[in-house]
PDB file of N, CA and C in Angstrom:
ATOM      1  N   UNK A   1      -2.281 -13.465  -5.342  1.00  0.00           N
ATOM      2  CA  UNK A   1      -0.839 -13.582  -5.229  1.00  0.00           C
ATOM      3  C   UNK A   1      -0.420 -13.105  -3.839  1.00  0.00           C
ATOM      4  N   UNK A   2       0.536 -13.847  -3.220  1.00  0.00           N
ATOM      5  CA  UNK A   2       0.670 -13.383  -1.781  1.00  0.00           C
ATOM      6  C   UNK A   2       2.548 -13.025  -1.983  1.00  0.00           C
ATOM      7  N   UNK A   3       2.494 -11.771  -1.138  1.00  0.00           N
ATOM      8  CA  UNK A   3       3.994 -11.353  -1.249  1.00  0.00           C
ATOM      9  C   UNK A   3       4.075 -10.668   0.313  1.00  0.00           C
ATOM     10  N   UNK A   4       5.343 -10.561   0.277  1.00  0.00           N
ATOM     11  CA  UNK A   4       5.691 -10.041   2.044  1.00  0.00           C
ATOM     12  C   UNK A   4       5.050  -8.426   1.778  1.00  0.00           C
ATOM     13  N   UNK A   5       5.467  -7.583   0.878  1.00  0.00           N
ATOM     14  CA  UNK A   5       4.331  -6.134   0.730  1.00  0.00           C
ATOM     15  C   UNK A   5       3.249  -6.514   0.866  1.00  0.00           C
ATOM     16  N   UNK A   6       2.340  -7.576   0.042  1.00  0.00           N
ATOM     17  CA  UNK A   6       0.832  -7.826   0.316  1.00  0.00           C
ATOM     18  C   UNK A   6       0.253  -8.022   1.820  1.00  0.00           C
ATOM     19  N   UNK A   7       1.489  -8.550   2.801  1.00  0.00           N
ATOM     20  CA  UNK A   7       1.008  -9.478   4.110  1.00  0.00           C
ATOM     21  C   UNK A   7       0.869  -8.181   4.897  1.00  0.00           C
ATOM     22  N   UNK A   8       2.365  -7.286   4.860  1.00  0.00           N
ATOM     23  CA  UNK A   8       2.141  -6.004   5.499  1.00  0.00           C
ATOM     24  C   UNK A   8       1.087  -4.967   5.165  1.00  0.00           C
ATOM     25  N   UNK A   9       0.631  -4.785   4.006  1.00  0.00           N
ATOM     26  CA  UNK A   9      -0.429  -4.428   3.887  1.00  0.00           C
ATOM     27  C   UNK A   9      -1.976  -5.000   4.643  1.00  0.00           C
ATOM     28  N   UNK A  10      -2.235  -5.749   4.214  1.00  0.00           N
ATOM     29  CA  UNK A  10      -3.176  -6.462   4.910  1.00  0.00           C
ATOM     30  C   UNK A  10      -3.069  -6.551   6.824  1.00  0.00           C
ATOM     31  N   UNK A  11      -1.815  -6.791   6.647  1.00  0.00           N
ATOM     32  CA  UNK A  11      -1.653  -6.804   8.750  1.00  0.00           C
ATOM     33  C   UNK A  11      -1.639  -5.114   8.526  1.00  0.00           C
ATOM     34  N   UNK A  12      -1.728  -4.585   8.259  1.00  0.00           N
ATOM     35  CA  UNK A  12      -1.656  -3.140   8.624  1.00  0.00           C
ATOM     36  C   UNK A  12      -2.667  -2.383   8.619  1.00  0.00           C
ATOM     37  N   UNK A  13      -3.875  -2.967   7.700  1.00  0.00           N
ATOM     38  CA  UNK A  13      -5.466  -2.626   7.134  1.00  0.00           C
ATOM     39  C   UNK A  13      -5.921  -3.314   8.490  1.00  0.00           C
ATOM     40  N   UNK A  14      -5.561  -4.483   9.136  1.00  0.00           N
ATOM     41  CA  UNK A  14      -6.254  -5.169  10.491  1.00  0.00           C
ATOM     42  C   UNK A  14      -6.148  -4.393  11.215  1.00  0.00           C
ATOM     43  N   UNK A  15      -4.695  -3.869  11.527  1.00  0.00           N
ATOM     44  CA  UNK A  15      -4.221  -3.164  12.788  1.00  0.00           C
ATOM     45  C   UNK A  15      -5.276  -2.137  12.847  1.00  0.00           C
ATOM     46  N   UNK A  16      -5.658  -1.320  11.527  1.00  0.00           N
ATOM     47  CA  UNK A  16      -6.478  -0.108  11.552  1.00  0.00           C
ATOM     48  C   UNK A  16      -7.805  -0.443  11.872  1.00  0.00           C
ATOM     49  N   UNK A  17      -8.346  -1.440  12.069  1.00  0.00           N
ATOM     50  CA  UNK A  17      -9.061  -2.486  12.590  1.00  0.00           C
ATOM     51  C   UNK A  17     -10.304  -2.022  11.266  1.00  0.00           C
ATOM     52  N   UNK A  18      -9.706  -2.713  10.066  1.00  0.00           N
ATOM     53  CA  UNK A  18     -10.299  -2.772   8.878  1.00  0.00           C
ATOM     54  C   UNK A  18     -10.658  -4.031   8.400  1.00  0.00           C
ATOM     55  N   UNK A  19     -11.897  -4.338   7.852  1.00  0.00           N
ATOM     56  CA  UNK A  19     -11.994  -5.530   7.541  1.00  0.00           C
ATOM     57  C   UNK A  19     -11.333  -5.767   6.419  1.00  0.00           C
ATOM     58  N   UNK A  20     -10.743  -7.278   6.257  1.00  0.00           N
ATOM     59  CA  UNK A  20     -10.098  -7.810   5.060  1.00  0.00           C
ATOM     60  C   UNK A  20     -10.050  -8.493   4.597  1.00  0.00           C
ATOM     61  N   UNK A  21     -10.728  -9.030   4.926  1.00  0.00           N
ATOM     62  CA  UNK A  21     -11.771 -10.613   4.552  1.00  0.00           C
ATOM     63  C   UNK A  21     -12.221 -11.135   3.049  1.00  0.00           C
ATOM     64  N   UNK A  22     -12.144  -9.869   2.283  1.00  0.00           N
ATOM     65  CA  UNK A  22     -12.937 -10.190   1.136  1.00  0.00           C
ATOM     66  C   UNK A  22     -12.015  -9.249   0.229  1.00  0.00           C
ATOM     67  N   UNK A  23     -10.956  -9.110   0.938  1.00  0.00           N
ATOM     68  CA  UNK A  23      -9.611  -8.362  -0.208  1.00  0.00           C
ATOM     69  C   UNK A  23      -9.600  -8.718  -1.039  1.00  0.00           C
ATOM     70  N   UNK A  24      -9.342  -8.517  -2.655  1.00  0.00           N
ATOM     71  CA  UNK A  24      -8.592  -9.253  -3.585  1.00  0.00           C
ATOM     72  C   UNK A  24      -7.657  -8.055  -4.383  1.00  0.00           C
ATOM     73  N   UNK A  25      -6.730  -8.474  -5.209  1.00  0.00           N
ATOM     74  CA  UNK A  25      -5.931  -7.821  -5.982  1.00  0.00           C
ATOM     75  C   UNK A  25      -7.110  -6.550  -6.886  1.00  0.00           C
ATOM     76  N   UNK A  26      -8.511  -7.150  -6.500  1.00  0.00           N
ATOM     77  CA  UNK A  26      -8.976  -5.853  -7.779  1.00  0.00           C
ATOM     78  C   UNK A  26      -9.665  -5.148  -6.687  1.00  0.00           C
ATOM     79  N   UNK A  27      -9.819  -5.084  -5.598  1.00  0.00           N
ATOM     80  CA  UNK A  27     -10.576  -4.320  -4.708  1.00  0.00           C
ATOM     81  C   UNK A  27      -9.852  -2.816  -4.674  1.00  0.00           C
ATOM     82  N   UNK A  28     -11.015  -1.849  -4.831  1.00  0.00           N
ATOM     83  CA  UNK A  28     -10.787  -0.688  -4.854  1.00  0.00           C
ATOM     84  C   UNK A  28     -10.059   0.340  -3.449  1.00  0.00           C
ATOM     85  N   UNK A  29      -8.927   0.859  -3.675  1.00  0.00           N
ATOM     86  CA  UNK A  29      -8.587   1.206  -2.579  1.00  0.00           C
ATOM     87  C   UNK A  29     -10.321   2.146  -1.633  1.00  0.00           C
ATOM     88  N   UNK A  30     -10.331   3.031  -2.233  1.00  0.00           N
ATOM     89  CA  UNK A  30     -11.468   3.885  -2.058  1.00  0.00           C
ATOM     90  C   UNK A  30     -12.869   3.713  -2.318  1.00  0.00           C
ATOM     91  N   UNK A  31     -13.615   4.357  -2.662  1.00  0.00           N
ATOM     92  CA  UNK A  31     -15.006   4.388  -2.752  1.00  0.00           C
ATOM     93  C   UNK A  31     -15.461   2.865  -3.646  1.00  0.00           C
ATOM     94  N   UNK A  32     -16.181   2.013  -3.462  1.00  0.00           N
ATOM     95  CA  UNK A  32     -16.732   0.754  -4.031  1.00  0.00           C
ATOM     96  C   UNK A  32     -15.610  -0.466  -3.650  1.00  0.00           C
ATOM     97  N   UNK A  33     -15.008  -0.315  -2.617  1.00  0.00           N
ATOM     98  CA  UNK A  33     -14.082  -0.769  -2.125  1.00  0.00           C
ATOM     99  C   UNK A  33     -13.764  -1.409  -0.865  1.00  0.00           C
ATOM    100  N   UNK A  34     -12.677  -0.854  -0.300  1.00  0.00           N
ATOM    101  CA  UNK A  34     -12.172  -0.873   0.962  1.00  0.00           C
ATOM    102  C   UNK A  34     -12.746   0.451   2.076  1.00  0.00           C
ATOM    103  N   UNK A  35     -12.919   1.285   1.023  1.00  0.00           N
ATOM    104  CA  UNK A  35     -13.747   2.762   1.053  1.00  0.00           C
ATOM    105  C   UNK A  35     -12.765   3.605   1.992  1.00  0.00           C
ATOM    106  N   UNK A  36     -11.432   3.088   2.203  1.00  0.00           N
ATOM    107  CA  UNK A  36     -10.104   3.910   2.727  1.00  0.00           C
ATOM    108  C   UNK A  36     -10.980   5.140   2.575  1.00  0.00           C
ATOM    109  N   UNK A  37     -11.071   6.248   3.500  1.00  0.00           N
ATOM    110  CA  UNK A  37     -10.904   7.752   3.227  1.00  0.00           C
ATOM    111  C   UNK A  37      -9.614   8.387   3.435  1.00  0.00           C
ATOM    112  N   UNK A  38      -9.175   9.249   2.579  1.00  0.00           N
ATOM    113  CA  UNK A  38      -8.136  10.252   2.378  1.00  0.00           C
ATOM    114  C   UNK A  38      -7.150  10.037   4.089  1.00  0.00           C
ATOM    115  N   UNK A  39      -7.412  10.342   4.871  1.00  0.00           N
ATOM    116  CA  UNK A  39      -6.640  10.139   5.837  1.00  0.00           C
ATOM    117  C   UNK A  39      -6.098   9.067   6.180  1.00  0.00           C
ATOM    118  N   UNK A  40      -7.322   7.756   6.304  1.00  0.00           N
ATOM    119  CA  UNK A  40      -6.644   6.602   6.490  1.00  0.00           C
ATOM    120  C   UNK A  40      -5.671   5.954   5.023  1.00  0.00           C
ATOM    121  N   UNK A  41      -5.922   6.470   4.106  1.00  0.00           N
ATOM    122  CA  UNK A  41      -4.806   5.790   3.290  1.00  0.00           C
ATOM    123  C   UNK A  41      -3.876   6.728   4.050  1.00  0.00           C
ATOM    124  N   UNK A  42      -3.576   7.566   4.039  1.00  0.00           N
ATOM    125  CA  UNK A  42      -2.561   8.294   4.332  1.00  0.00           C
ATOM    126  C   UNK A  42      -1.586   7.637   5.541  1.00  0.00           C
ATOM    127  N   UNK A  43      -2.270   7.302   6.407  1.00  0.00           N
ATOM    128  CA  UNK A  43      -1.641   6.828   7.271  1.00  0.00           C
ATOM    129  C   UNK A  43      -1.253   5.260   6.650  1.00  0.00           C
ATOM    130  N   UNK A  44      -1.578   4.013   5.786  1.00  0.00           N
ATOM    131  CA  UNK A  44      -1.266   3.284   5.622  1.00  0.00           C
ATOM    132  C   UNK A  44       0.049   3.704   4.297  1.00  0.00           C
ATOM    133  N   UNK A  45       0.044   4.660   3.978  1.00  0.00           N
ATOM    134  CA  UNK A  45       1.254   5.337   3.304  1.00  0.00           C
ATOM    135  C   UNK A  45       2.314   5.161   3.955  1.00  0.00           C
ATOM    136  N   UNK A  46       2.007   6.398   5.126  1.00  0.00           N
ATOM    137  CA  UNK A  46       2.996   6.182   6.014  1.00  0.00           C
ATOM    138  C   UNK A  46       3.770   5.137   6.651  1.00  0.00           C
ATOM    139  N   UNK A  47       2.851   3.857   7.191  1.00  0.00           N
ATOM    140  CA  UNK A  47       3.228   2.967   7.687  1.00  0.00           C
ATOM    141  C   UNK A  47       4.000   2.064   6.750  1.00  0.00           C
ATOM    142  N   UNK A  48       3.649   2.335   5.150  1.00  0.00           N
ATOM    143  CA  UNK A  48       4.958   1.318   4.066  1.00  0.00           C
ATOM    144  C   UNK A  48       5.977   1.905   4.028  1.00  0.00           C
ATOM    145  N   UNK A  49       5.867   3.476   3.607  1.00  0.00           N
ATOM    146  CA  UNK A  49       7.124   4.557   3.837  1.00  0.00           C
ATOM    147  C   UNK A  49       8.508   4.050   5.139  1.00  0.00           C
ATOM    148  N   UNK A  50       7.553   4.360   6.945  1.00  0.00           N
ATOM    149  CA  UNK A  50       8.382   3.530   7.243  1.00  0.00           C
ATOM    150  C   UNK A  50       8.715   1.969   7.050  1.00  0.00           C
ATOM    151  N   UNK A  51       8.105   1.333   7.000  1.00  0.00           N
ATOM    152  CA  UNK A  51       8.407  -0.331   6.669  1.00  0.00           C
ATOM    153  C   UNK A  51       9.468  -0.378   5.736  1.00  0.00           C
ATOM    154  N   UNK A  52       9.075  -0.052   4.332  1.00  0.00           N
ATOM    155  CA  UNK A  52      10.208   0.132   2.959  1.00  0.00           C
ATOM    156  C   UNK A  52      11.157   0.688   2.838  1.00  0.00           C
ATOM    157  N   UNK A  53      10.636   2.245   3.290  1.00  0.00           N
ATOM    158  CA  UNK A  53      11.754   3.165   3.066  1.00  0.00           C
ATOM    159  C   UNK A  53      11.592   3.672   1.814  1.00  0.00           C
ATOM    160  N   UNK A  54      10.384   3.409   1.138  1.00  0.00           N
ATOM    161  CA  UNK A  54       9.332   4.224   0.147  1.00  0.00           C
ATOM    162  C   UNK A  54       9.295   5.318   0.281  1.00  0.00           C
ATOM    163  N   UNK A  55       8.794   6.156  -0.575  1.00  0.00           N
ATOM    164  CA  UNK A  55       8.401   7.837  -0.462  1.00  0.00           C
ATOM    165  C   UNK A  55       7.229   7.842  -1.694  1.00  0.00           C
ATOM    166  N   UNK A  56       6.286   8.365  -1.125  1.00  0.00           N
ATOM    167  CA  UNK A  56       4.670   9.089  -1.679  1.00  0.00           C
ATOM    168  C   UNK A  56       4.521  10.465  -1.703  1.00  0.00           C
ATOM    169  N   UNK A  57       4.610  10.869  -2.597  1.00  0.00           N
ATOM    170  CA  UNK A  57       4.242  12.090  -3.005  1.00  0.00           C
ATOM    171  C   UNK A  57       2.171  12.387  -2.265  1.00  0.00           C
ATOM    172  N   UNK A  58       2.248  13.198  -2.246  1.00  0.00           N
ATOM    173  CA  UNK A  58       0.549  13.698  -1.937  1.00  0.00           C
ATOM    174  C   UNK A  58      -0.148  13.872  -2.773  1.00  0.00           C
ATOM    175  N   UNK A  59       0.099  13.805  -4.017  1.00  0.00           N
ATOM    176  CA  UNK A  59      -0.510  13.527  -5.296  1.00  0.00           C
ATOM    177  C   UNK A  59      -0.187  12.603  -5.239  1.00  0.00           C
ATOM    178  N   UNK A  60       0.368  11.367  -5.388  1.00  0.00           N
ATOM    179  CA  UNK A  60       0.664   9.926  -5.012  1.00  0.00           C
ATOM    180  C   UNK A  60      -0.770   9.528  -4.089  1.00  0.00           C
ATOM    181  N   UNK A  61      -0.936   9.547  -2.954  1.00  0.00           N
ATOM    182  CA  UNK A  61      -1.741   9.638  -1.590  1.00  0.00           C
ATOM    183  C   UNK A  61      -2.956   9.826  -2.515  1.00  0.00           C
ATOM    184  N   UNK A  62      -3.266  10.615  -3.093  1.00  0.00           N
ATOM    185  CA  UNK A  62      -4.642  11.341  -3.236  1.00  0.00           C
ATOM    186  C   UNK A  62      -5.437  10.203  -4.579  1.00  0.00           C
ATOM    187  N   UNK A  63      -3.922  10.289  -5.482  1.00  0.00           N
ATOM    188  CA  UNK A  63      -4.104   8.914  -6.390  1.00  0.00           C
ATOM    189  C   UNK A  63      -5.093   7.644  -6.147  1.00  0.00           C
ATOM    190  N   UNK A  64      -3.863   7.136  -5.168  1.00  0.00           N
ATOM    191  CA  UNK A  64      -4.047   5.652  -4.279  1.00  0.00           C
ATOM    192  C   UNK A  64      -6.077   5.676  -3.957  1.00  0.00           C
ATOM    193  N   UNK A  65      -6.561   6.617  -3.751  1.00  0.00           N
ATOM    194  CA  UNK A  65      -7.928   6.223  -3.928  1.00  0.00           C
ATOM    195  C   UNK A  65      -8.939   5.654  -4.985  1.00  0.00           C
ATOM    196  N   UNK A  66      -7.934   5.837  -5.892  1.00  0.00           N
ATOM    197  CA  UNK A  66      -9.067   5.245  -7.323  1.00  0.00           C
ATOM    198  C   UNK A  66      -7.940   4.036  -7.867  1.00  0.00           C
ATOM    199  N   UNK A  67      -7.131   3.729  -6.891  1.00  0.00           N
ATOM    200  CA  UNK A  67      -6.370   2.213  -7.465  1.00  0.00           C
ATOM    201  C   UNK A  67      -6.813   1.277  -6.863  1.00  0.00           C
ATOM    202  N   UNK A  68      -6.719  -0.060  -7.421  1.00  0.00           N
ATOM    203  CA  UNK A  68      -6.936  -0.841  -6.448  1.00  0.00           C
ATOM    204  C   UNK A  68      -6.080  -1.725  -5.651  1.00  0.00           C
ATOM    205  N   UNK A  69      -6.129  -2.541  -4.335  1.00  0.00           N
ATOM    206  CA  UNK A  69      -5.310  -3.329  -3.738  1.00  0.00           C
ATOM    207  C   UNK A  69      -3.901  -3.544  -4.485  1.00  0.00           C
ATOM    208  N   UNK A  70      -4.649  -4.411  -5.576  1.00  0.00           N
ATOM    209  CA  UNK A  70      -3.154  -4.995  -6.125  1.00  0.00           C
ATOM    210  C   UNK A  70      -2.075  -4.199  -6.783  1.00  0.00           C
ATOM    211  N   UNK A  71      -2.727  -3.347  -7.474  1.00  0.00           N
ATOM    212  CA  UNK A  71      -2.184  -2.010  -8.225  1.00  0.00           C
ATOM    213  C   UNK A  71      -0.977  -1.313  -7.225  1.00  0.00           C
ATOM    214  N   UNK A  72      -1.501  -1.098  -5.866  1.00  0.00           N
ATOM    215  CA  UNK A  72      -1.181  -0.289  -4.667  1.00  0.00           C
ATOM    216  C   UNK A  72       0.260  -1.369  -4.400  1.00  0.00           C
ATOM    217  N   UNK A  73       0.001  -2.436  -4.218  1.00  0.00           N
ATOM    218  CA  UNK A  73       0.795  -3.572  -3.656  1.00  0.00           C
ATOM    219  C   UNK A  73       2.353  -3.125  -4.838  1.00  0.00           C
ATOM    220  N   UNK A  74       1.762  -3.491  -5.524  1.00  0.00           N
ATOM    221  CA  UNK A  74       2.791  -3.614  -6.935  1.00  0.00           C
ATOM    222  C   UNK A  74       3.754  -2.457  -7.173  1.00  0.00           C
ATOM    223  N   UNK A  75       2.313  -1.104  -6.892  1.00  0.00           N
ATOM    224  CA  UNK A  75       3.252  -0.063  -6.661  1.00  0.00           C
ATOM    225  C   UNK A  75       4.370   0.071  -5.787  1.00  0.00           C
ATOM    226  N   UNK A  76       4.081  -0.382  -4.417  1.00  0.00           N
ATOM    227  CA  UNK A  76       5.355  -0.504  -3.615  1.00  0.00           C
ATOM    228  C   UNK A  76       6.340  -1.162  -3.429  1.00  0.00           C
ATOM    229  N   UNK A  77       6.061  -2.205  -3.968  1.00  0.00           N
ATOM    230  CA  UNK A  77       7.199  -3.121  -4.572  1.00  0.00           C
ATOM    231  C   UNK A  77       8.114  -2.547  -5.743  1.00  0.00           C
ATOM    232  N   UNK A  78       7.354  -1.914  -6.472  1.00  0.00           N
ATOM    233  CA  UNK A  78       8.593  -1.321  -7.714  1.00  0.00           C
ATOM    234  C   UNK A  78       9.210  -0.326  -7.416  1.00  0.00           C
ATOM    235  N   UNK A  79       8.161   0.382  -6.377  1.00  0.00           N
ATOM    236  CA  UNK A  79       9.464   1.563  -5.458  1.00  0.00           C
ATOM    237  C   UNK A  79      10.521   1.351  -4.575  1.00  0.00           C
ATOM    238  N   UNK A  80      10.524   0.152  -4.236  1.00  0.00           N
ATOM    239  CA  UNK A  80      10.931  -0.761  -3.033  1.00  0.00           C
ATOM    240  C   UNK A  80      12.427  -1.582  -3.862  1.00  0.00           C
ATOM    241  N   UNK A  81      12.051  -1.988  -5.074  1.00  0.00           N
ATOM    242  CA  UNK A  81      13.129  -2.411  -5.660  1.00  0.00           C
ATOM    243  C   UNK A  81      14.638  -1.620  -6.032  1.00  0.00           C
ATOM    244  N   UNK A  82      14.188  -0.369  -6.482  1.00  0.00           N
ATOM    245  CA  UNK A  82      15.613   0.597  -6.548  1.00  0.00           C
ATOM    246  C   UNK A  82      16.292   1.081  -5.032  1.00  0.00           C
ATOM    247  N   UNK A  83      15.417   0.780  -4.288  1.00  0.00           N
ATOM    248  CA  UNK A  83      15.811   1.043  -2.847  1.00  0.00           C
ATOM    249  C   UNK A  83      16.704  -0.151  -3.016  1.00  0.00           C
ATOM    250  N   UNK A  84      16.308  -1.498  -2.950  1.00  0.00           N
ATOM    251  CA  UNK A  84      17.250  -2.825  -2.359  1.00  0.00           C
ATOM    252  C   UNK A  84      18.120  -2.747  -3.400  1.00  0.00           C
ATOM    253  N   UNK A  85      18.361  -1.885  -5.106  1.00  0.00           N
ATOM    254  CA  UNK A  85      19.067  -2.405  -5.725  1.00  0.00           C
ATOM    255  C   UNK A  85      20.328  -1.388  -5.003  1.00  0.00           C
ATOM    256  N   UNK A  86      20.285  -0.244  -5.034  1.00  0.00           N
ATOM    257  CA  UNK A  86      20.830   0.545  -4.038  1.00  0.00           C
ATOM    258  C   UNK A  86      21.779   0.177  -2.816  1.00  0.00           C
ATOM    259  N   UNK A  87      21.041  -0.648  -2.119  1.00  0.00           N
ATOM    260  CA  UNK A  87      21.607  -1.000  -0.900  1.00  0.00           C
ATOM    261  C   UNK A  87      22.729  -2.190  -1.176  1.00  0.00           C
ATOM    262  N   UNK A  88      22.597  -3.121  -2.331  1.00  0.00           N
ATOM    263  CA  UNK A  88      23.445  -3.953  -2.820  1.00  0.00           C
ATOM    264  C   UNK A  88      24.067  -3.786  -3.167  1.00  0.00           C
ATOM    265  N   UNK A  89      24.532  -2.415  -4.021  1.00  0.00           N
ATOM    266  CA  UNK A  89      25.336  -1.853  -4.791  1.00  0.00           C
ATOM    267  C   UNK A  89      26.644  -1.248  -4.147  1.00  0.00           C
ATOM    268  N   UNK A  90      26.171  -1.144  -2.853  1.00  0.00           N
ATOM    269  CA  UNK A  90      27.175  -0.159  -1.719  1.00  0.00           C
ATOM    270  C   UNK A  90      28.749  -0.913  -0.906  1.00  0.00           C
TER     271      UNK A  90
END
């Protein structure tokens, strides 16, 4: 499934000059995976945080290693939604 969160994700895993070639919705953020370590998710946290306007807890962060891609994606989209419902509302 391709969504504008999925694209920024993925352009953002490149930028970190990560391969992504063989992504799919079930690929493991962490270990048997993408094999993200603790810091670099962190920083791809950061980079949706600013993009969205999301917020991750560090128990959130620490999570995100045993989810996978799509899980992660989805997650930020449903955090992402009370933000835009928010902004419509005003």
């Amino acid at each position: 499934m391709s969504s504008p969160v999925r694209a920024f994700v993925v352009n953002t895993l490149e930028i970190m000059n990560l391969d992504t070639a063989d992504v799919t919705d079930d690929t493991l953020i962490g270990d048997g995976g993408l094999e993200l370590e603790s810091l670099t998710t962190a920083e791809l946290v950061m980079q949706v945080e600013e993009e969205y306007g999301v917020k991750f807890s560090d128990e959130d962060v620490e999570a995100m290693q045993t989810m996978t891609f799509g899980a992660f994606v989805a997650e930020v989209e449903q955090r992402r939604a009370p933000v835009s419902a928010e902004a419509g509302s005003v």
